[in-house]
Protein backbone atom coordinates (compact mmCIF):
# COMPACT_ATOMS: atom_id res chain seq x y z
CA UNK A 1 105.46 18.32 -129.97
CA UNK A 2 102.86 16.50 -128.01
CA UNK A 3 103.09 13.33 -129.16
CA UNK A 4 107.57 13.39 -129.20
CA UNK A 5 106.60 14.25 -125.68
CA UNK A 6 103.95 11.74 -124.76
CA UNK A 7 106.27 9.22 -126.46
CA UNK A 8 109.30 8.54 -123.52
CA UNK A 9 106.33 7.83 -121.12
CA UNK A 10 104.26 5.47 -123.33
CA UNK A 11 107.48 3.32 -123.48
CA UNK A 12 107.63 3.71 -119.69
CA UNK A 13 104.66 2.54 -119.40
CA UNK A 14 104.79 -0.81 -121.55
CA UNK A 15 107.59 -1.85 -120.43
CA UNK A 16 106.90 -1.49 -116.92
CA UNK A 17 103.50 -3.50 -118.08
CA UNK A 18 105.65 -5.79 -119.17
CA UNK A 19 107.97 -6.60 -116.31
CA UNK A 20 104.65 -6.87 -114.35
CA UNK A 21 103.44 -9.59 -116.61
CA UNK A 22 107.33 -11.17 -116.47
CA UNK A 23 107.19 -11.41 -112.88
CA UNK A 24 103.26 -12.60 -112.54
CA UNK A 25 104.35 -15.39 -114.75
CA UNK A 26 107.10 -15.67 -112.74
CA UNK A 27 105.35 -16.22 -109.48
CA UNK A 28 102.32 -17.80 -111.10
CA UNK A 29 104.23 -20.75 -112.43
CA UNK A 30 106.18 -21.34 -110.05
CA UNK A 31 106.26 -24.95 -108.94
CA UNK A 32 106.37 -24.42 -105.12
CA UNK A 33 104.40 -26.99 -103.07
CA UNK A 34 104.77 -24.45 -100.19
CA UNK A 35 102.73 -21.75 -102.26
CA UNK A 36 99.96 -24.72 -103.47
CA UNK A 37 99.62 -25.32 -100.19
CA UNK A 38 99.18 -21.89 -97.94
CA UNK A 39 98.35 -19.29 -100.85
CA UNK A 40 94.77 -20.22 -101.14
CA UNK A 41 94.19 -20.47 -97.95
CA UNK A 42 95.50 -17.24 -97.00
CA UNK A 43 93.90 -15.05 -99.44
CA UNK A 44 90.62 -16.67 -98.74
CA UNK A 45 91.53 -15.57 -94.83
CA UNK A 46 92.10 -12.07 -95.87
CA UNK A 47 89.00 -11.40 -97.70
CA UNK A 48 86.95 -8.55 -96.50
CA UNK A 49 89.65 -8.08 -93.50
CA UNK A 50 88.40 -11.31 -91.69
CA UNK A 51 92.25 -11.76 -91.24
CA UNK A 52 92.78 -8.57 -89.69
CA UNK A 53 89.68 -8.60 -87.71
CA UNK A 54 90.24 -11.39 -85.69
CA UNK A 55 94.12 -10.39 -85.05
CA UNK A 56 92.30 -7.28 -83.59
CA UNK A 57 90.14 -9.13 -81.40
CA UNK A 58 93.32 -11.11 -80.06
CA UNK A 59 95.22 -8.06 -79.78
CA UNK A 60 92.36 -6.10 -77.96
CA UNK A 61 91.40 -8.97 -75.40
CA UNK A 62 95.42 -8.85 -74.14
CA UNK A 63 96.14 -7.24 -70.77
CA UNK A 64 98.88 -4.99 -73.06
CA UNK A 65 97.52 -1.54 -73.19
CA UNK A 66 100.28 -0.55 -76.45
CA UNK A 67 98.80 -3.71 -77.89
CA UNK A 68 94.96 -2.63 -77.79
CA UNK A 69 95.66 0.78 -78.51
CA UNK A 70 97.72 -1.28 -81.95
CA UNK A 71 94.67 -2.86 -82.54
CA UNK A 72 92.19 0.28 -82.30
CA UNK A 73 94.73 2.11 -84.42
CA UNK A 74 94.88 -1.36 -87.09
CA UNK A 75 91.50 -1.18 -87.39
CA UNK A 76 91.14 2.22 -88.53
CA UNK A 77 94.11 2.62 -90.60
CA UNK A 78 92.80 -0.34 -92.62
CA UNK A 79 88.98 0.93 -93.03
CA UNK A 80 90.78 4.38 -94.16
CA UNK A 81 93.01 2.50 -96.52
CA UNK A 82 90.51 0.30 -97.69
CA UNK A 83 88.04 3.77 -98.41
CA UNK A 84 90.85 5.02 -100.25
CA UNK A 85 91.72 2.05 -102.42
CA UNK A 86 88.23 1.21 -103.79
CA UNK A 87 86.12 4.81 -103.58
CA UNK A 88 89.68 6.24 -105.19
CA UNK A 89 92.63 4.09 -106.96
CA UNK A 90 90.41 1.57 -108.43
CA UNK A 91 87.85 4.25 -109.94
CA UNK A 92 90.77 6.83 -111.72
CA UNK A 93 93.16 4.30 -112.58
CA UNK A 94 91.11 1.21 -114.31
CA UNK A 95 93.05 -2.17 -114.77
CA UNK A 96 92.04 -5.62 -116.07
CA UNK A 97 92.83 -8.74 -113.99
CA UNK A 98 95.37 -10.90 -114.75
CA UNK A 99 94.69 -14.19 -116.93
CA UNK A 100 94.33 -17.52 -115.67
CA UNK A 101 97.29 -18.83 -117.67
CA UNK A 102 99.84 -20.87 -115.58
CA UNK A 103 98.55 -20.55 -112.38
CA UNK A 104 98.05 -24.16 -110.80
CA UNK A 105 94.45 -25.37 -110.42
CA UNK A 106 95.47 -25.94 -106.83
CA UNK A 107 95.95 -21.74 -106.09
CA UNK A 108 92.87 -20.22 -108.05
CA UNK A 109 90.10 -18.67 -106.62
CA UNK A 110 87.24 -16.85 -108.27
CA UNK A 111 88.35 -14.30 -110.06
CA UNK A 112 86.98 -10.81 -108.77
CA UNK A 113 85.38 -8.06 -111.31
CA UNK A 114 86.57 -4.93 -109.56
CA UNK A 115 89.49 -3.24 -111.18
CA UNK A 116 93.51 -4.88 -110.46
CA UNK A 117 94.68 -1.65 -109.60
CA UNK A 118 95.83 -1.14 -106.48
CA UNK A 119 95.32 -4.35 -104.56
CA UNK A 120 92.91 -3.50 -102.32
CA UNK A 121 93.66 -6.99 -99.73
CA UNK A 122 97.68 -5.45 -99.87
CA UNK A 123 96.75 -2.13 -99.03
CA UNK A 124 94.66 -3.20 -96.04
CA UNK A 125 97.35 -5.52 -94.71
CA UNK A 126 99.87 -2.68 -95.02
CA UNK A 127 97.31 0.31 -93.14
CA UNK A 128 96.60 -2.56 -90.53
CA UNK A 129 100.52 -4.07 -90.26
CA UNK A 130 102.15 -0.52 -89.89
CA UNK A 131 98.92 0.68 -87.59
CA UNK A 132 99.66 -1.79 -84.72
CA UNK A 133 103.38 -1.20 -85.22
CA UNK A 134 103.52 2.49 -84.46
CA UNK A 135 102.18 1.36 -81.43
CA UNK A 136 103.41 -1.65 -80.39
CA UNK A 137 106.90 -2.75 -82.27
CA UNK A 138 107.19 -6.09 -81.87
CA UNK A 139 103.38 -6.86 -83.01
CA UNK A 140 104.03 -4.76 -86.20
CA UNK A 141 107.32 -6.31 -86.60
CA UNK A 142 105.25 -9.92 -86.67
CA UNK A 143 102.28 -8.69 -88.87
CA UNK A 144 104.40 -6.71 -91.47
CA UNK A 145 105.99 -10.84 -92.31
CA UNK A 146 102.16 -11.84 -92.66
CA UNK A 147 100.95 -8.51 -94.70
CA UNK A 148 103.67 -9.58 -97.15
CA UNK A 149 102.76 -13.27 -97.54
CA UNK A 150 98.92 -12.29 -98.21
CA UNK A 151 100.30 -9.43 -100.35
CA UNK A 152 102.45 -12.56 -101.89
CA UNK A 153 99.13 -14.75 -102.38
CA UNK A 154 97.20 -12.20 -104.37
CA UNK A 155 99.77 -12.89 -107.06
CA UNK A 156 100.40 -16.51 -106.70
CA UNK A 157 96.49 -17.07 -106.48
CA UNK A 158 96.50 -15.12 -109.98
CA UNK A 159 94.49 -12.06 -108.29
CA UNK A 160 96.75 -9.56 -109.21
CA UNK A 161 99.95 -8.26 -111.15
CA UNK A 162 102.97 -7.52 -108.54
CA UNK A 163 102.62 -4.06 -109.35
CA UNK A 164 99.07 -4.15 -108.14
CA UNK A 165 100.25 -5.24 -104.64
CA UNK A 166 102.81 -3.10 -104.17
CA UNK A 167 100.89 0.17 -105.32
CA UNK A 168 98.45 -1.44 -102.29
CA UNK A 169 100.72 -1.87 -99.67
CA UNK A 170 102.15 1.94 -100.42
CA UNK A 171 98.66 3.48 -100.20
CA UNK A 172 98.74 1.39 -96.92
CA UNK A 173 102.13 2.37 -95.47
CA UNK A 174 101.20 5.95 -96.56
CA UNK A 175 97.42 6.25 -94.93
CA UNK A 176 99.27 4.30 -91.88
CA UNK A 177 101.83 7.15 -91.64
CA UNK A 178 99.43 10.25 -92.34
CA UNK A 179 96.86 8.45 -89.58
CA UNK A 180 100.38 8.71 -87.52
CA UNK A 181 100.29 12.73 -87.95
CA UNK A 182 97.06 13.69 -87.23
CA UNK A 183 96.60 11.31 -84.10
CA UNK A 184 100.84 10.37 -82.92
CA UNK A 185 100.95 7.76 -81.55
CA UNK A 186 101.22 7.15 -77.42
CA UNK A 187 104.88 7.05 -76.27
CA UNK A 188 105.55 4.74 -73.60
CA UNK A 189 109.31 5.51 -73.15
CA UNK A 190 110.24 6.36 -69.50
CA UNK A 191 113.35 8.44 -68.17
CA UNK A 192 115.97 5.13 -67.28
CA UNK A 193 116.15 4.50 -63.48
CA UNK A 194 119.53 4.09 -62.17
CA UNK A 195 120.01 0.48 -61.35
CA UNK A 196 119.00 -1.11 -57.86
CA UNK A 197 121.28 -0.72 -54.70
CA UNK A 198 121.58 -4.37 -53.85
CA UNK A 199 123.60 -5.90 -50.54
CA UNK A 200 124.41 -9.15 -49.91
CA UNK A 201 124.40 -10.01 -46.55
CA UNK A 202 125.15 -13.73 -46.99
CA UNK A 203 123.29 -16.40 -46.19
CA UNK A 204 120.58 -17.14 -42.95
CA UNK A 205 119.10 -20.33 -43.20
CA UNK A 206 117.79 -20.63 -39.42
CA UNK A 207 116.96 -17.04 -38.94
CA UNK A 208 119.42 -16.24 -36.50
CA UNK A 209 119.18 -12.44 -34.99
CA UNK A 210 115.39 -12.33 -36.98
CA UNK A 211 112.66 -10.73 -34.90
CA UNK A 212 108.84 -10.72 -36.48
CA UNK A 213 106.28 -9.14 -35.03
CA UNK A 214 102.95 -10.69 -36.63
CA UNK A 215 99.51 -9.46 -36.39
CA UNK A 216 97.53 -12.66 -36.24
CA UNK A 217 94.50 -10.72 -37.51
CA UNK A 218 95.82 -9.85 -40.25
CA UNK A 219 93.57 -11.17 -43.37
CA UNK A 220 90.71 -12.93 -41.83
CA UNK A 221 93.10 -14.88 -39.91
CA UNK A 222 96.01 -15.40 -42.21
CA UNK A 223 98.48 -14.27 -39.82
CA UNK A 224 97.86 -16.53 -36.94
CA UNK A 225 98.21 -19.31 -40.04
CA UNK A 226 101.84 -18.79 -40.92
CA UNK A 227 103.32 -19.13 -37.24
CA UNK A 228 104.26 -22.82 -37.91
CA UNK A 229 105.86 -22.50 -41.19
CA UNK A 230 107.42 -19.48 -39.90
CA UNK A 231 109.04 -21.76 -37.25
CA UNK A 232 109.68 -24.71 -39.14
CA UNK A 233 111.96 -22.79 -41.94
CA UNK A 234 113.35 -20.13 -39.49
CA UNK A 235 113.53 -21.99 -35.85
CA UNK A 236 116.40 -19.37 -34.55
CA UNK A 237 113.83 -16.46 -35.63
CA UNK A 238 111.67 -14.64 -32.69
CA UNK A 239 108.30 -14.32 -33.63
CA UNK A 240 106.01 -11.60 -31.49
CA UNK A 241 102.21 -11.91 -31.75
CA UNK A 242 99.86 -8.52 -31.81
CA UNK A 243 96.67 -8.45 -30.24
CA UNK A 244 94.16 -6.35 -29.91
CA UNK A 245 95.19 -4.38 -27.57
CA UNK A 246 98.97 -4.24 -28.27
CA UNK A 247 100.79 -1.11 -29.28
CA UNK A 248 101.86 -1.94 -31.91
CA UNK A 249 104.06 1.11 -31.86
CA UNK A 250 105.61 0.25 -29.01
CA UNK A 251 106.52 -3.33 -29.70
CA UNK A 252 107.98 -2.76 -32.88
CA UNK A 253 110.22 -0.15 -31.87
CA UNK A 254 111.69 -2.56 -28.80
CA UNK A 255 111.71 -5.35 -31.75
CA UNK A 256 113.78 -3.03 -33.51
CA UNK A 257 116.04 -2.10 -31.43
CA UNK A 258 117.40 -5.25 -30.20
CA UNK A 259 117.04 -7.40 -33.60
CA UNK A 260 119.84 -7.56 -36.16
CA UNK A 261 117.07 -8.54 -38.83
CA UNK A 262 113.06 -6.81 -38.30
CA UNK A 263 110.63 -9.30 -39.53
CA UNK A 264 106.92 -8.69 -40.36
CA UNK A 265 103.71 -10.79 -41.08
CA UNK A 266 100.62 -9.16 -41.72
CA UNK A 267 99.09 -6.97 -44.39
CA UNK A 268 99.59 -3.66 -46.63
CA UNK A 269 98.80 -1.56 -43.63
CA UNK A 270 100.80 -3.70 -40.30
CA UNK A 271 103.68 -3.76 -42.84
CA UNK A 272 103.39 -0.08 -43.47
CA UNK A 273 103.63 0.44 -39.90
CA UNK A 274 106.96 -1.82 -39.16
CA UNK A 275 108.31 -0.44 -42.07
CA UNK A 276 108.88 2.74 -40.20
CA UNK A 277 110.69 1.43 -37.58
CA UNK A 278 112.96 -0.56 -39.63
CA UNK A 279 113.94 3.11 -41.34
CA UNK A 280 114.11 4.82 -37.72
CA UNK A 281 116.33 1.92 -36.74
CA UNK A 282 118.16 1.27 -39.40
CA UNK A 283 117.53 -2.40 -39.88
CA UNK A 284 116.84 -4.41 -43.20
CA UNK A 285 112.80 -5.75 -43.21
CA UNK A 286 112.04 -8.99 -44.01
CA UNK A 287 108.30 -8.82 -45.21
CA UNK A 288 106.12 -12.22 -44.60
CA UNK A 289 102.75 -11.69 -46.61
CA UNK A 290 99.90 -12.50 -44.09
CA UNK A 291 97.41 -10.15 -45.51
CA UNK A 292 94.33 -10.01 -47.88
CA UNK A 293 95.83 -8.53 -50.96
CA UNK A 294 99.86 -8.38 -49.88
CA UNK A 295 100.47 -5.86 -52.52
CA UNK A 296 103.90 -5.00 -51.75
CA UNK A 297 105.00 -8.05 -50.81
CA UNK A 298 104.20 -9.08 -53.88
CA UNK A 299 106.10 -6.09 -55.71
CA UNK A 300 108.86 -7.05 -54.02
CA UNK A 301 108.81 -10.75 -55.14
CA UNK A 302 107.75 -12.48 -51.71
CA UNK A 303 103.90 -13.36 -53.02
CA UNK A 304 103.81 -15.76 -50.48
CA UNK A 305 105.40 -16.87 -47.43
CA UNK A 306 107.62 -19.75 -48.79
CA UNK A 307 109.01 -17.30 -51.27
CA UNK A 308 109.34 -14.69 -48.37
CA UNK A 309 111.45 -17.13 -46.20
CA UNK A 310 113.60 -17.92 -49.31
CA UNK A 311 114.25 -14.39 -49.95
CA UNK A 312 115.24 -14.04 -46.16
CA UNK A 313 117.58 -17.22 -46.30
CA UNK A 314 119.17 -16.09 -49.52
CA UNK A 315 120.13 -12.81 -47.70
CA UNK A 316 119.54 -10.77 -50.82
CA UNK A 317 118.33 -6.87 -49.46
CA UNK A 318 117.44 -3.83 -52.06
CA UNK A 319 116.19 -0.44 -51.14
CA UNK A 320 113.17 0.57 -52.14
CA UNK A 321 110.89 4.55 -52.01
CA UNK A 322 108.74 4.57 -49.41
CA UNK A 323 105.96 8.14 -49.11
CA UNK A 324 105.63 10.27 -46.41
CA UNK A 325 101.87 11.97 -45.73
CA UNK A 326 102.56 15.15 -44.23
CA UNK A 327 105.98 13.84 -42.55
CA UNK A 328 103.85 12.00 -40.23
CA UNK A 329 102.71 8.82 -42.09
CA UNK A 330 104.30 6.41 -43.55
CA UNK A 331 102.90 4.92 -47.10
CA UNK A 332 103.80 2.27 -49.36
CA UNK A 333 101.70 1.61 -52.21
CA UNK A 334 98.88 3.49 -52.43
CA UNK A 335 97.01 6.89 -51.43
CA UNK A 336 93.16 8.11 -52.21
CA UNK A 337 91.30 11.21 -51.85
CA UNK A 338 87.43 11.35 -52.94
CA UNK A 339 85.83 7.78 -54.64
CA UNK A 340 88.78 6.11 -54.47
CA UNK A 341 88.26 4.04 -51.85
CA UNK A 342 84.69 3.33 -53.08
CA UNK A 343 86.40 2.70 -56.34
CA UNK A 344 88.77 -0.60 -54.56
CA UNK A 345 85.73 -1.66 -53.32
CA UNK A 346 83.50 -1.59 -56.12
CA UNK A 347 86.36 -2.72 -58.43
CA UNK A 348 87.32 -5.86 -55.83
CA UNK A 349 83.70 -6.89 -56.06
CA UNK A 350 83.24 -6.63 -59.77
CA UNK A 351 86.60 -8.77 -60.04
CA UNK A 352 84.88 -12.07 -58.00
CA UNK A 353 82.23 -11.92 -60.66
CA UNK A 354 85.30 -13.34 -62.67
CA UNK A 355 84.71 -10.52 -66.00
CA UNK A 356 88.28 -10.15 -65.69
CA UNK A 357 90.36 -7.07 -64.30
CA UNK A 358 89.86 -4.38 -67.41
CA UNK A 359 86.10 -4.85 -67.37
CA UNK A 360 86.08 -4.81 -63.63
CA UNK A 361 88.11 -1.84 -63.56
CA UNK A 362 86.24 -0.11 -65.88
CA UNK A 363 82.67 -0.76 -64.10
CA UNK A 364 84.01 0.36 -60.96
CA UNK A 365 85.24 4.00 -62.09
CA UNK A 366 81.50 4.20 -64.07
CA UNK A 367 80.20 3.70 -60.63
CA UNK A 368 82.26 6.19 -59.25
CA UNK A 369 81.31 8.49 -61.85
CA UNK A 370 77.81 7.93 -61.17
CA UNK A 371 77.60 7.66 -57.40
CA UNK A 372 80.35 9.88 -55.86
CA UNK A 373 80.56 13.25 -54.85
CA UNK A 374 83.29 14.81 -56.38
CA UNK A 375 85.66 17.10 -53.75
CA UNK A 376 86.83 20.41 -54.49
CA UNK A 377 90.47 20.70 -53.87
CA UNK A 378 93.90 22.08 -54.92
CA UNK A 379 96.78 20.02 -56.20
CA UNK A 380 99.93 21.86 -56.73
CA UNK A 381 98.23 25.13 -56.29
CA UNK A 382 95.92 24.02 -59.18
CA UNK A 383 92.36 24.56 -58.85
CA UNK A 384 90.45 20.69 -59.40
CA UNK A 385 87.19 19.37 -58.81
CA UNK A 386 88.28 15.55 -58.43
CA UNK A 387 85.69 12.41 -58.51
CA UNK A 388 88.59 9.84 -58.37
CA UNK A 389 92.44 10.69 -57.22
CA UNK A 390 94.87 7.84 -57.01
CA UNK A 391 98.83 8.07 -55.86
CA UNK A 392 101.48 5.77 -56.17
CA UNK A 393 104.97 5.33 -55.08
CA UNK A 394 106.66 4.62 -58.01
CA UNK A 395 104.87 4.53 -61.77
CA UNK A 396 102.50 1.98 -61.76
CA UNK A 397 102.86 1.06 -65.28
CA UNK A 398 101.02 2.25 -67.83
CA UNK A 399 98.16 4.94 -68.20
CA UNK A 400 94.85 3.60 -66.48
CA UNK A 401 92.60 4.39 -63.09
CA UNK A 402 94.81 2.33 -61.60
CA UNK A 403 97.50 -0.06 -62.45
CA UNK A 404 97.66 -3.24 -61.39
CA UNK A 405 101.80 -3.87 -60.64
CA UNK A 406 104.58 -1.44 -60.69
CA UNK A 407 107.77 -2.64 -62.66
CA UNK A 408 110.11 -0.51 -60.27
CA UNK A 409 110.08 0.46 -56.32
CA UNK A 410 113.04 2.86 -56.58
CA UNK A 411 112.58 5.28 -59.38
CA UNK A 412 112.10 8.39 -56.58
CA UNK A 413 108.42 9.84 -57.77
CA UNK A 414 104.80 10.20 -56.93
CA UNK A 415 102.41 8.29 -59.52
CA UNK A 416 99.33 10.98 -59.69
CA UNK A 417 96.33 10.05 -61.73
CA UNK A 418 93.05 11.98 -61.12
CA UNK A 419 89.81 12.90 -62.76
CA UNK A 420 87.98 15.75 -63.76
CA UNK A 421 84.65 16.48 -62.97
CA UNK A 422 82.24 19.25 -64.79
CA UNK A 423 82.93 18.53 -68.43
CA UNK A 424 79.92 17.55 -70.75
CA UNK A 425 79.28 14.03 -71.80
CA UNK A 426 82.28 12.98 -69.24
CA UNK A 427 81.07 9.21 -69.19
CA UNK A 428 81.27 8.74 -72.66
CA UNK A 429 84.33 11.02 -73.60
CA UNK A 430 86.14 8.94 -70.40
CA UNK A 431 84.72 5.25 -71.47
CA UNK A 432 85.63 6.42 -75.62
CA UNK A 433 89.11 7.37 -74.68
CA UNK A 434 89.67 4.10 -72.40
CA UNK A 435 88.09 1.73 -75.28
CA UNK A 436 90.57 3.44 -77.99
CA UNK A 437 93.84 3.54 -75.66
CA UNK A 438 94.21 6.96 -75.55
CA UNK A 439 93.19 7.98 -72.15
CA UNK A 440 96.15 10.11 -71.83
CA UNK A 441 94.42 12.65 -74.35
CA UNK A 442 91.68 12.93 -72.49
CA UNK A 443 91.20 16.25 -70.86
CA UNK A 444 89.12 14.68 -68.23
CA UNK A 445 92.00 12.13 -67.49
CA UNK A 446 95.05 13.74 -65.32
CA UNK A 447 98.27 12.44 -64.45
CA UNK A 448 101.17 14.10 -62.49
CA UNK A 449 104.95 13.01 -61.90
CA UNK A 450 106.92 14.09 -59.59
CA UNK A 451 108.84 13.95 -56.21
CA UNK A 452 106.65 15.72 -53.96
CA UNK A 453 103.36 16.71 -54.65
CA UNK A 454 100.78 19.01 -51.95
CA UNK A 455 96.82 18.61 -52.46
CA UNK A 456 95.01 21.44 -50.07
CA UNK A 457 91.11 22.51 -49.94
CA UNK A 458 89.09 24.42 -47.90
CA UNK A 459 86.80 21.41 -46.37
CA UNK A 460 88.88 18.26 -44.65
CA UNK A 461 89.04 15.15 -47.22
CA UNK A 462 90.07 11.84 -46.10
CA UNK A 463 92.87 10.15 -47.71
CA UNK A 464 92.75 6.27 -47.63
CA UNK A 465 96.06 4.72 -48.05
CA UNK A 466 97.38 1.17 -48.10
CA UNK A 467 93.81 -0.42 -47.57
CA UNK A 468 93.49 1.60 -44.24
CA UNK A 469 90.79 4.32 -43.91
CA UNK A 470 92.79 7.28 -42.96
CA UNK A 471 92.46 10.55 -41.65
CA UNK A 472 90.59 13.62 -42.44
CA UNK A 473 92.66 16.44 -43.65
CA UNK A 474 93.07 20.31 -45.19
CA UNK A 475 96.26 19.75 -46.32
CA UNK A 476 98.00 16.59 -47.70
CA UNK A 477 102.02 17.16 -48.45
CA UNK A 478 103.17 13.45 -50.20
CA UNK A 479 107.21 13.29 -50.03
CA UNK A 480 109.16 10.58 -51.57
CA UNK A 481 112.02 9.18 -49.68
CA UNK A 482 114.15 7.65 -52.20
CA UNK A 483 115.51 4.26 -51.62
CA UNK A 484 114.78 4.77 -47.99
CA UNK A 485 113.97 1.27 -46.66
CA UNK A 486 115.92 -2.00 -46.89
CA UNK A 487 114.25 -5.04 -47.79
CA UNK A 488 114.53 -8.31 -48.44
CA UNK A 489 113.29 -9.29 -52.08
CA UNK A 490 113.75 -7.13 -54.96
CA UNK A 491 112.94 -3.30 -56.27
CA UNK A 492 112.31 -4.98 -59.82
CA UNK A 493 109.57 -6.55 -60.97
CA UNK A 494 109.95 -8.76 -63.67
């Protein structure tokens, strides 16, 4: 009875032998100068995951967090697959290699002595492939075309039956998808943002009914440096210089109320300022970067003046969120409680040593950790004791200490990202989970979403925003004002 049974699946089995060898020869013989020419090569590249290895590197060293966290993932899918393929597969399931026979002089390699079965170089090109895929598409998209060609050259180099290489690059695909269960992979999808509110108010190319008020001071000296090309592209423009005893309240308010168009050039913190008096009057701002880091001129596509004066000219305006600190204040980019401004400071420093802006970001918040003092506090009614609080209006990108750009000025939240002090090992837990792209695991890591968001505590904290110093407070209430100011430039980054 045994053996009628045992029969069917011993005729399986050779004939399923015996397409292998069909479709080896197949492949094998083949006379394709392509295959002479890249199949050696690429096997050879392949061996002992050199291949994969440096992909990693490239994918690591990119300023794409989905891409480093692909190539963290890569890495380990393939050193699981690879575990599996030679400690398991090649041990219970013994196969000779393939013969010689047929295979052009110009594809063979030295023949290796473990066991055919599974391909072991298939398997790792499938873990790695499908392990930078689940978290970055397009990369995996790319790499599963190359995991196939090396798969491709283990049989054309006579390594291995086709069979061989596909049994590897299933125990790939399949340690790739069980590493996906027990660690999912990061989801960068965001809610969609209705689209810009965009008015054309035709062109200006003199600057007619344009009034600037321009803080000369304004980085190092910067401001008093644009006056010329300011009147040389916009000669029908008013321009209004700040000194140091101006108020600048004052002036902008009367430059407000009698200009069509409110102009200003200066940095994060004069524009901040303007910006409020172009809401209270109801005029578009025209923003003429004249500061030290200009970040929302720059977020709003006028990086420098030329492109500023353009913008103006073209009389393209969008409306973009501005915060407001306790209804009082008016913020644009940024807002810090604790280390944080330590943090820009250490980080800005780090950055002219030229180790580029992930390792300087990282050294700064080590310092931080090291140095600061964290601050007891309440956020949302939440008991926290904080070392490093950041807020944003609008997401700024994707999970870090802070973002460099923000892809949208309009999408009506608070970016929140804090940290955690009083957990054990909290350097290395924070520095693992940053290295491996998963910082949004972390339980020392916190970030919050939302409209309006109230941090309290019982001692006054300062809260630095837009590169100025601030004010000490008890209570902080952050409101967004959606779409609130008119500007000229654009809510979109591209």
């Amino acid at each position: 009875m045994s053996r009628s049974r045992s029969y069917p699946l011993r005729t399986l089995d050779k004939g399923l032998n015996d397409l292998d060898r069909r479709l080896f020869d197949a492949v094998a013989e083949s006379p394709s100068p392509l295959l002479d020419l890249t199949m050696r090569p690429l096997s050879s590249a392949a061996d002992h995951s050199k291949l994969w290895v440096l992909i990693a590197a490239g994918l690591g060293s990119s300023g794409n967090l989905s891409m480093r966290r692909g190539a963290v993932r890569g890495l380990a899918t393939l050193a699981v697959a690879s575990l599996v393929v030679n400690q398991g597969f090649k041990r219970l399931y013994p196969r000779n290699r393939p013969l010689y026979e047929g295979v052009p002089l110009s594809r063979l390699r030295r023949q290796p002595t473990s066991n055919s079965f599974p391909s072991g170089h298939s398997a790792s090109a499938a873990a790695f492939a499908i392990g930078v895929g689940l978290e970055n598409r397009t990369a995996g998209y790319l790499l599963a075309g190359l995991a196939g060609a090396v798969g491709l050259s283990r049989i054309a180099t006579g390594a291995h039956f086709p069979g061989d290489v596909l049994a590897g690059l299933a125990v790939g695909a399949g340690v790739a998808v069980a590493g996906a269960r027990v660690v999912p992979p990061v989801d960068d999808s965001r809610t969609l943002i209705p689209a810009p509110n965009v008015e054309d108010l035709g062109p200006n190319p003199d600057g007619a009914g344009l009034v600037v008020v321009l803080n000369p001071a304004s980085g190092d000296g910067s401001g008093a440096r644009i006056v010329d090309e300011l009147r040389g592209s916009l000669p029908a423009a008013e321009i209004v210089d700040l000194d140091e005893d101006s108020d600048i309240d004052a002036i902008a308010a009367d430059a407000a109320g009698r200009a069509e168009f409110l102009g200003v050039a200066g940095g994060d913190g004069t524009v901040a300022t303007i910006a409020r008096h172009a809401i209270e009057a109801g005029k578009p701002l025209a923003v003429f970067p004249a500061g030290t880091f200009n970040h929302f001129a720059k977020d709003i596509e006028a990086p420098d003046v030329a492109a500023a004066i353009s913008s103006f000219q073209a009389g393209r305006v969008t409306r973009v969120d501005v915060v407001w600190l306790n209804d009082e204040t008016l913020l644009l980019n940024t807002a810090g409680i604790g280390a944080y401004p330590e943090f820009v400071r250490a980080r800005t420093r780090y950055q002219r040593l030229r180790i580029g802006r992930p390792t300087a970001t990282m050294r700064a918040v080590l310092k931080v950790l090291r140095d600061s003092s964290p601050k007891k506090v309440r956020i949302e009614g939440r008991a926290a004791t904080v070392s490093f609080f950041f807020l944003g209006n609008s997401v700024y990108g994707s999970p870090s200490f802070l973002p460099g750009r923000r892809s949208r000025l309009d999408d009506g939240v608070l970016d929140v990202r804090y940290l955690e002090d009083g957990h054990r090992n909290a350097t290395v837990r924070l520095l693992t989970s940053w290295i491996s792209g998963r910082l949004r695991n972390s339980k020392i890591y916190r970030e919050l979403q939302a409209p309006v968001v109230t941090i309290e505590s019982d001692a006054p904290f300062r809260v630095a925003h837009d590169g100025e110093e601030g004010d000490l407070h008890t209570r902080a209430h952050f409101r967004v004002a959606y779409r609130e100011l008119r500007v000229f430039g654009s809510s979109v980054y591209e």
